[in-house]
C-alpha atoms as a PDB file:
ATOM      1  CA  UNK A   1      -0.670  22.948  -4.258  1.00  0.00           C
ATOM      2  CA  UNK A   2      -0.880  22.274  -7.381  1.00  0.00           C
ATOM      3  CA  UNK A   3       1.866  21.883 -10.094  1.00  0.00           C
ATOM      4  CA  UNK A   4       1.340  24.137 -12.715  1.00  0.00           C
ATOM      5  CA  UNK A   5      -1.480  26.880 -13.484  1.00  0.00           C
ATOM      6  CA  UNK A   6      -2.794  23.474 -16.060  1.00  0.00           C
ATOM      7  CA  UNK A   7      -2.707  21.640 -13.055  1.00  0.00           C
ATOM      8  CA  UNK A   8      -4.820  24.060 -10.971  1.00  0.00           C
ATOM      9  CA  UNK A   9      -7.564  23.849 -13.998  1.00  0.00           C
ATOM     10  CA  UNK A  10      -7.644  19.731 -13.897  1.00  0.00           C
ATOM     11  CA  UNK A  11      -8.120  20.200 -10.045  1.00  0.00           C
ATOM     12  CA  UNK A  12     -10.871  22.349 -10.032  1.00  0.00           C
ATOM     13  CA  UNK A  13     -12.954  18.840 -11.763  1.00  0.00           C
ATOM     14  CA  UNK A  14     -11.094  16.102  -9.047  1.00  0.00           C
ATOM     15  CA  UNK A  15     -12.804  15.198  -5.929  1.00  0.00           C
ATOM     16  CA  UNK A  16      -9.527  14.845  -4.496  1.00  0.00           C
ATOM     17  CA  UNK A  17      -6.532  16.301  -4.555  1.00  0.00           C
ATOM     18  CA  UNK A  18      -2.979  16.019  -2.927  1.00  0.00           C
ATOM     19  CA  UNK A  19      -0.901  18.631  -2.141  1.00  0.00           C
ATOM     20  CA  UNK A  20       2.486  18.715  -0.569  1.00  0.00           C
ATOM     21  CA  UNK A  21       4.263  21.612   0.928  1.00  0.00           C
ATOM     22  CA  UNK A  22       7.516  22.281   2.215  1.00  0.00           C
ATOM     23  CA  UNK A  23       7.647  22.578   6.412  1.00  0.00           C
ATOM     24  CA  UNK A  24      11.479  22.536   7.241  1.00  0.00           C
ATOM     25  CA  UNK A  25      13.266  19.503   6.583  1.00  0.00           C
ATOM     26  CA  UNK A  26       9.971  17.643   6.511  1.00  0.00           C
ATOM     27  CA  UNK A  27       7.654  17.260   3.033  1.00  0.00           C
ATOM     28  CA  UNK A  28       3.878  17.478   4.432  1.00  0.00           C
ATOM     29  CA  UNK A  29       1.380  15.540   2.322  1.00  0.00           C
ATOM     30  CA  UNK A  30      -1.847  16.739   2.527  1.00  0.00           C
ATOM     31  CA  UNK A  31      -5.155  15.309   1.262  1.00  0.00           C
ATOM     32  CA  UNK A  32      -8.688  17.495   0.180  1.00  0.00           C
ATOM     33  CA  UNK A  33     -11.690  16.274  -0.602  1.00  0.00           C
ATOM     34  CA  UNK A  34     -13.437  19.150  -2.543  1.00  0.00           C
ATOM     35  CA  UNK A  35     -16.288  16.902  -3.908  1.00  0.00           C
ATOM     36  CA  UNK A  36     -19.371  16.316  -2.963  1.00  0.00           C
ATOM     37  CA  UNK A  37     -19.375  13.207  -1.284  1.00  0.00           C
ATOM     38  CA  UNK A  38     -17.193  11.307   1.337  1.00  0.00           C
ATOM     39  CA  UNK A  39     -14.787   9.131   0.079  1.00  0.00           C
ATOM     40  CA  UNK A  40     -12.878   6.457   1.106  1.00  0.00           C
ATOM     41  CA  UNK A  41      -9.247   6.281   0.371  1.00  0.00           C
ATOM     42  CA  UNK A  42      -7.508   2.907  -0.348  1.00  0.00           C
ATOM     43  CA  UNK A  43      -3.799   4.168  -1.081  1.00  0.00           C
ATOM     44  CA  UNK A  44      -1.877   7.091  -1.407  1.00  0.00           C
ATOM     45  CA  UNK A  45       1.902   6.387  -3.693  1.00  0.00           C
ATOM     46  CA  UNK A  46       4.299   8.492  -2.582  1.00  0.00           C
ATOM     47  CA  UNK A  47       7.491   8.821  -5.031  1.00  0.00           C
ATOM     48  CA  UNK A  48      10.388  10.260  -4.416  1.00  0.00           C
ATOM     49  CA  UNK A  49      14.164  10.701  -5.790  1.00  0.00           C
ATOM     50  CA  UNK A  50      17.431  10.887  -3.536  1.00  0.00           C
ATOM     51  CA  UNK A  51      20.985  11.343  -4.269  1.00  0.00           C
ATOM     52  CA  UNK A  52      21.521   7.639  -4.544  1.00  0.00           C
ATOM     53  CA  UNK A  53      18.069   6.951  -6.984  1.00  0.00           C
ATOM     54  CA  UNK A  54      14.689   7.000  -5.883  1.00  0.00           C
ATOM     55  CA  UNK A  55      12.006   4.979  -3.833  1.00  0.00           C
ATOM     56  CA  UNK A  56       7.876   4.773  -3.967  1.00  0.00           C
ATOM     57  CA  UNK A  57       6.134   4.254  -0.831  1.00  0.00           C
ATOM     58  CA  UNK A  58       2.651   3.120  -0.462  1.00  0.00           C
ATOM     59  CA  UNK A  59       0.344   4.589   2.314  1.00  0.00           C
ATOM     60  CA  UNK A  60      -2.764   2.655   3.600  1.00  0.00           C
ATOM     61  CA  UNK A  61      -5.261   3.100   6.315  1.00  0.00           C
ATOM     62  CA  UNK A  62      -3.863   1.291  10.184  1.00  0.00           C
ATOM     63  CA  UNK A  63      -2.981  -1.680  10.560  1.00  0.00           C
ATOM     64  CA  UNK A  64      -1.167  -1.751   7.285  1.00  0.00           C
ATOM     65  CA  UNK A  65       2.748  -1.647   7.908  1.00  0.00           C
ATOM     66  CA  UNK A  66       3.008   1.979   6.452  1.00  0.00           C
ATOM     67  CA  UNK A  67       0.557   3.823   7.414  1.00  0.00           C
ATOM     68  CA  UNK A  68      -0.383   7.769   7.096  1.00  0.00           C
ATOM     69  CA  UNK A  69      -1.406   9.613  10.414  1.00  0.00           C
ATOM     70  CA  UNK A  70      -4.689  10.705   9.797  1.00  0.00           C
ATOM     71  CA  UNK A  71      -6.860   8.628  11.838  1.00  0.00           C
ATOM     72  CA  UNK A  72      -9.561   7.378   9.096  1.00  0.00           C
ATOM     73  CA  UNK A  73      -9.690   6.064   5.349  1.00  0.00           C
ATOM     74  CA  UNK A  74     -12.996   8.489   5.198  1.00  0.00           C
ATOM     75  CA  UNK A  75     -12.776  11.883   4.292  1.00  0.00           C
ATOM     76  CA  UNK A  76     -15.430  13.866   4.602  1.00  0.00           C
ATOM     77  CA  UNK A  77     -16.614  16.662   1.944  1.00  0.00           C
ATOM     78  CA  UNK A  78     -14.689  19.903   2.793  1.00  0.00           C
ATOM     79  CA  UNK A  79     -11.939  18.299   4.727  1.00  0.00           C
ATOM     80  CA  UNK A  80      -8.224  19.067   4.327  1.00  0.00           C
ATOM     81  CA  UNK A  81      -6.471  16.370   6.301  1.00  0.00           C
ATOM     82  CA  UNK A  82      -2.445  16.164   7.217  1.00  0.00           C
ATOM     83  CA  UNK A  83      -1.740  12.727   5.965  1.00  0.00           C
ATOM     84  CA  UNK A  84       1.844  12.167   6.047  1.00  0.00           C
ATOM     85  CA  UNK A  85       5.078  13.769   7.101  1.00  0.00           C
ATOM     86  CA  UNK A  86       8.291  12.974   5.037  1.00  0.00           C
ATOM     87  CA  UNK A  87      11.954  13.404   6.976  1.00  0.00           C
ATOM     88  CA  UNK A  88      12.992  15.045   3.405  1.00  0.00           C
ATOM     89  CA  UNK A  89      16.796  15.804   4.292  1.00  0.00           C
ATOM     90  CA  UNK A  90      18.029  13.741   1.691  1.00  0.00           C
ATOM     91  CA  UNK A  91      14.814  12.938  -0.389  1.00  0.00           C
ATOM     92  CA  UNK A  92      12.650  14.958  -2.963  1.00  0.00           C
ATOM     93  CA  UNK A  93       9.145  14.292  -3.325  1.00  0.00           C
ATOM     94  CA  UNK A  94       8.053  14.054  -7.304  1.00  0.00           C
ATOM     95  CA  UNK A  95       4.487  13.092  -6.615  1.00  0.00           C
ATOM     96  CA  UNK A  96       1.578  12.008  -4.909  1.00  0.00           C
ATOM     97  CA  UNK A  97      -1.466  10.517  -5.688  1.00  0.00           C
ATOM     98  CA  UNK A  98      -4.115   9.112  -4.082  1.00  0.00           C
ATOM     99  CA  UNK A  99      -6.487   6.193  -4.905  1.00  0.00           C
ATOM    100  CA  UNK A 100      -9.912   6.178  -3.484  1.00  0.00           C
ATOM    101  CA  UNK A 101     -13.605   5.217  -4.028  1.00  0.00           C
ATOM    102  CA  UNK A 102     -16.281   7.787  -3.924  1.00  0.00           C
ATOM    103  CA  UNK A 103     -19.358   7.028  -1.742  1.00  0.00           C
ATOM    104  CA  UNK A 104     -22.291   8.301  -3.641  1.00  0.00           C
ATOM    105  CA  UNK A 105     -25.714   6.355  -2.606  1.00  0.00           C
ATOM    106  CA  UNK A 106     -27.678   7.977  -0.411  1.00  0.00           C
ATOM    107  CA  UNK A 107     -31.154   6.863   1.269  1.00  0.00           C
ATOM    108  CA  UNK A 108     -34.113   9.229   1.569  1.00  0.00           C
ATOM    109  CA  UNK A 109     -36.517   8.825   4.820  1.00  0.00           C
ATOM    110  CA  UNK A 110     -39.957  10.469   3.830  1.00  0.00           C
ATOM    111  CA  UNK A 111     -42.725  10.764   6.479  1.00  0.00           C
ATOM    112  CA  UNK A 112     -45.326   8.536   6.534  1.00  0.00           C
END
């Protein structure tokens, strides 16, 4: 979701984009890849503000310590993927981003 209708424009040109949406006491991070080619994510940065201050946490791919749920660093074109669920009683999200590399070689196989 994005942020602001300026927001929604940038989108609209990113190959990826995080969203997070409210589900109960929980903040649900979710990941799309609206580009044309897979991509392979690296890190998503998760900040966040509490009453006491505020804490980043950095999300990687198993068998990094913290790791998101989907099962893959590769998202495929088209995909909208639950990523991460944040216990949010105490904590607001402020952002999330996502770092990634886009695959974009391809090989051709021609008849002979």
């Amino acid at each position: 979701m994005p942020c602001n209708s300026c927001e929604s424009n940038f989108q609209s040109y990113q190959s990826i984009v995080v969203s997070i949406v409210d589900s109960g006491l929980n903040r649900l991070i979710y990941v799309q890849n609206q580009g044309r080619n897979i991509v392979m994510i690296r890190r998503i940065l998760l900040c966040y503000t509490t009453p006491g201050g505020w804490g980043m946490l950095y999300l990687r791919p198993a068998p990094d310590p913290i790791t998101w749920t989907y099962p893959s660093a590769f998202l495929e074109t088209g995909i909208t993927a639950l990523y991460y669920s944040l216990s949010a009683s105490n904590a607001n999200i402020i952002q999330a981003q996502a770092e990634y590399i886009e695959v974009e070689g391809r090989a051709r196989s021609c008849p002979n």
